[in-house]
C-alpha atoms as a PDB file:
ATOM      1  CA  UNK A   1     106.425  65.151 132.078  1.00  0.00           C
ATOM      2  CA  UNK A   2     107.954  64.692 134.984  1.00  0.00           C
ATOM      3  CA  UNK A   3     111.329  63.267 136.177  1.00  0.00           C
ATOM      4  CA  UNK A   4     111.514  61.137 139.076  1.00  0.00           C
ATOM      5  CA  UNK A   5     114.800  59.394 140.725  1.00  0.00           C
ATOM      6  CA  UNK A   6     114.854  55.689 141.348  1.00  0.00           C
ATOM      7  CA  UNK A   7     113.926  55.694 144.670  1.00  0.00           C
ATOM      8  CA  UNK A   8     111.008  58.274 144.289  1.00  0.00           C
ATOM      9  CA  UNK A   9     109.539  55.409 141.220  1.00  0.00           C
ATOM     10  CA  UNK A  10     110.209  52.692 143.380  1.00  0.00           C
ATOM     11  CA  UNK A  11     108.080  54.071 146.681  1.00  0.00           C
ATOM     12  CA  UNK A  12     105.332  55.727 144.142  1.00  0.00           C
ATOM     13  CA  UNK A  13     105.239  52.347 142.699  1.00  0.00           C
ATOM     14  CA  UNK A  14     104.472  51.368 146.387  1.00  0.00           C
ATOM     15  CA  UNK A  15     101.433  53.757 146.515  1.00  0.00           C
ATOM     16  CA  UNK A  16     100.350  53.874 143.321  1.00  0.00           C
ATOM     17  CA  UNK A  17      96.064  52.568 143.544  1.00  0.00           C
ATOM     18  CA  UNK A  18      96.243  51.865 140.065  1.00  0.00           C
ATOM     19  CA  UNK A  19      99.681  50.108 138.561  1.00  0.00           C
ATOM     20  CA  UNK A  20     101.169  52.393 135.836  1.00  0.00           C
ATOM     21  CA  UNK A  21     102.592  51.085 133.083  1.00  0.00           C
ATOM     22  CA  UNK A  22     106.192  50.507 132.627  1.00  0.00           C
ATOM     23  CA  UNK A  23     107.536  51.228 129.248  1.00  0.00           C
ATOM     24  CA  UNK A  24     110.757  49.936 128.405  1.00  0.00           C
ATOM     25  CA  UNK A  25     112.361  51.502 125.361  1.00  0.00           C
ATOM     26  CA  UNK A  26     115.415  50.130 125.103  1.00  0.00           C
ATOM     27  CA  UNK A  27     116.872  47.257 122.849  1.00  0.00           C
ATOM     28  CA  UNK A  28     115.670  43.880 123.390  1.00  0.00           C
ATOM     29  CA  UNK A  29     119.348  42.192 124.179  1.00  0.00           C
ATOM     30  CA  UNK A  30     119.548  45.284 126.790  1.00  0.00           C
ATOM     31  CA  UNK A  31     116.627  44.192 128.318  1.00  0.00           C
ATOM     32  CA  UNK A  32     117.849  40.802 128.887  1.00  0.00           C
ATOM     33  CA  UNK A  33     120.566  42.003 130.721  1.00  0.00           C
ATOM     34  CA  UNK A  34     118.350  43.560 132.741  1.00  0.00           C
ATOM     35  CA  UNK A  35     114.897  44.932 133.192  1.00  0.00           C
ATOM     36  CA  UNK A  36     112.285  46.153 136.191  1.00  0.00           C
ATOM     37  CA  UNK A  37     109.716  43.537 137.384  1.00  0.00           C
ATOM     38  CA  UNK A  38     106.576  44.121 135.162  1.00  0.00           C
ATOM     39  CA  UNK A  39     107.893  46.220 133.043  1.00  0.00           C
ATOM     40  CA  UNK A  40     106.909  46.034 129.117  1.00  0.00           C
ATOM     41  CA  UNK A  41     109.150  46.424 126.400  1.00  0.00           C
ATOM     42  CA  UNK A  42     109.101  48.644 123.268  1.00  0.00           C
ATOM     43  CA  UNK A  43     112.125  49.680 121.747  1.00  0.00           C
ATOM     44  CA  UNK A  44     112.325  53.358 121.141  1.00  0.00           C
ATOM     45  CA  UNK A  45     112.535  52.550 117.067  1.00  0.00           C
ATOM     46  CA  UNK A  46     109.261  51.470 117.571  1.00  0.00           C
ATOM     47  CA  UNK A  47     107.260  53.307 119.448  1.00  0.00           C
ATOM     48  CA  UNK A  48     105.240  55.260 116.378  1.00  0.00           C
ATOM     49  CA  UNK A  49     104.270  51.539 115.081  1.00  0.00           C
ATOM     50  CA  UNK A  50     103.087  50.868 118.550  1.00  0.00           C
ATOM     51  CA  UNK A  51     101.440  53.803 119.425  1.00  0.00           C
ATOM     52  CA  UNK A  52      98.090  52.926 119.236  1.00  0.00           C
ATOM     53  CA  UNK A  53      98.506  49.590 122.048  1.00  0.00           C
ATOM     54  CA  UNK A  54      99.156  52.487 124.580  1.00  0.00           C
ATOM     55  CA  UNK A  55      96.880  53.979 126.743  1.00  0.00           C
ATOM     56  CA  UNK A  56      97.115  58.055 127.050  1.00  0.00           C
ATOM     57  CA  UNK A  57      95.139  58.357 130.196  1.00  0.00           C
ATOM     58  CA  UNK A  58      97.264  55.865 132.296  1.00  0.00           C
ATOM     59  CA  UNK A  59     100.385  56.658 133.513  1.00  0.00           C
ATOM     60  CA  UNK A  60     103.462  55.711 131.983  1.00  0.00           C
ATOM     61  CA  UNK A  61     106.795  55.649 133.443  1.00  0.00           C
ATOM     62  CA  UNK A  62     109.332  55.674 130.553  1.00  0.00           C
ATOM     63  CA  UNK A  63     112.704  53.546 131.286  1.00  0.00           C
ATOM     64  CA  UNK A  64     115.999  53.351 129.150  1.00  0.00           C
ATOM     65  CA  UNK A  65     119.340  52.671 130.279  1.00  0.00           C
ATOM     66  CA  UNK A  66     120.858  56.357 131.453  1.00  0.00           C
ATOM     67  CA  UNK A  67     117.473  58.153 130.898  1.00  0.00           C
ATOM     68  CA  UNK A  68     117.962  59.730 127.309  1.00  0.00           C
ATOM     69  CA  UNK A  69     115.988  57.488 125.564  1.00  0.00           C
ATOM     70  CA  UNK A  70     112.978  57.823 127.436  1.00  0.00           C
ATOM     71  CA  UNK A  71     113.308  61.408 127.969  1.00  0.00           C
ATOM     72  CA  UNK A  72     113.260  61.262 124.255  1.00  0.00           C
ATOM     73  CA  UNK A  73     109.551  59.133 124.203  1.00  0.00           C
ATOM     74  CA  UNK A  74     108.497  60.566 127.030  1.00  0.00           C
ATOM     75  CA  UNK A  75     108.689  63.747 125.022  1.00  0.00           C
ATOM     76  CA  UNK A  76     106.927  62.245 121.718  1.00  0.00           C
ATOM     77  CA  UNK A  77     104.434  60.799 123.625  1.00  0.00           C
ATOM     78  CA  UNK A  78     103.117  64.123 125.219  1.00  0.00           C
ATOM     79  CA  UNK A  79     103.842  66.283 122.338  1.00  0.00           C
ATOM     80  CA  UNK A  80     102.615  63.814 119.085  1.00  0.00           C
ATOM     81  CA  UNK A  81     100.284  61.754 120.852  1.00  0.00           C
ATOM     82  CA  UNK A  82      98.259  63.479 123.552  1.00  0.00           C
ATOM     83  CA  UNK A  83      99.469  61.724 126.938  1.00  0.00           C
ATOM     84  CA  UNK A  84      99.179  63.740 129.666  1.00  0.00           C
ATOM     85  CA  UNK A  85     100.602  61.315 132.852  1.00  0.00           C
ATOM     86  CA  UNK A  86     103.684  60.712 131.640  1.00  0.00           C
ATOM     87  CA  UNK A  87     107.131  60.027 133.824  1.00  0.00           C
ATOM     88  CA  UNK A  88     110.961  59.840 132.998  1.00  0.00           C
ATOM     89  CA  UNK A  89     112.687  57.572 135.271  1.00  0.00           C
ATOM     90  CA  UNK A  90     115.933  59.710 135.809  1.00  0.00           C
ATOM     91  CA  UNK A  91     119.494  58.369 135.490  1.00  0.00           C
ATOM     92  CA  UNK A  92     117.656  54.875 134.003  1.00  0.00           C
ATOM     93  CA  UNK A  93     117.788  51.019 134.969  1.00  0.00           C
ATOM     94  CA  UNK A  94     121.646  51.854 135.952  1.00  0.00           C
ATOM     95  CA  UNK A  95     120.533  54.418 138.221  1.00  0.00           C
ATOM     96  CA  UNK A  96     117.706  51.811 139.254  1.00  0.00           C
ATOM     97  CA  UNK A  97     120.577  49.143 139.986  1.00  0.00           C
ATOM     98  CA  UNK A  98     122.838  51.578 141.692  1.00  0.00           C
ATOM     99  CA  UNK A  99     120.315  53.171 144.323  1.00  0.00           C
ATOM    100  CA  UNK A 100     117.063  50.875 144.078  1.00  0.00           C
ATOM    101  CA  UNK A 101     118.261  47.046 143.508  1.00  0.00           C
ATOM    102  CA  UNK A 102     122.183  46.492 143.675  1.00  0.00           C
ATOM    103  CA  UNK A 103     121.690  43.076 143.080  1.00  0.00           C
ATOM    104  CA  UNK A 104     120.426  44.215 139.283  1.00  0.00           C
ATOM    105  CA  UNK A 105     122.909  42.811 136.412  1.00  0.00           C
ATOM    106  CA  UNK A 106     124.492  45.983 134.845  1.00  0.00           C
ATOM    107  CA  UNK A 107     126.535  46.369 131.483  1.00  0.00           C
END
């Protein structure tokens, strides 16, 4: 897995040929708060149950709010289920509001 900053996502989501997928594991009143354009949400509780509606060959950028969370996934999803393109998006979507889009709700 690998751990990329806000502003490293946000300019490899600038290059990227092929859109990755955006997995957001947090709560669904957290992402109403907030949330990344495109992104797709799964809470973390139920990610086993969901599983089998991801792709393991495309990449996946994990999101949470501070970046535990998707560590966390990111983690399960390389170990248990066999992806092998997998990204944490360090510090979170209040890193992401802080460095990437200060106009971003927070809580």
């Amino acid at each position: 897995m690998r751990q990329l900053t806000p502003a490293e996502i946000k300019a490899h989501l600038e290059q990227a040929q092929t859109p990755p997928l955006l997995l957001d594991v947090r709560e669904p009143w957290e992402y109403e708060v907030c949330r990344i354009e495109g992104s797709t949400l799964i809470p973390m509780r139920q990610i086993p149950l969901k599983a089998e509606t991801l792709d393991p060959e495309r990449e996946t950028i994990v999101i949470c709010h501070h970046g535990v969370r998707s560590y966390s996934v990111a983690r399960y999803l390389e170990a248990q289920l066999g992806f092998s393109n997998v990204i944490n998006l360090s510090g979170g979507v209040d890193a992401w509001a802080r460095d990437v889009d200060p106009g971003m709700a927070t809580y």
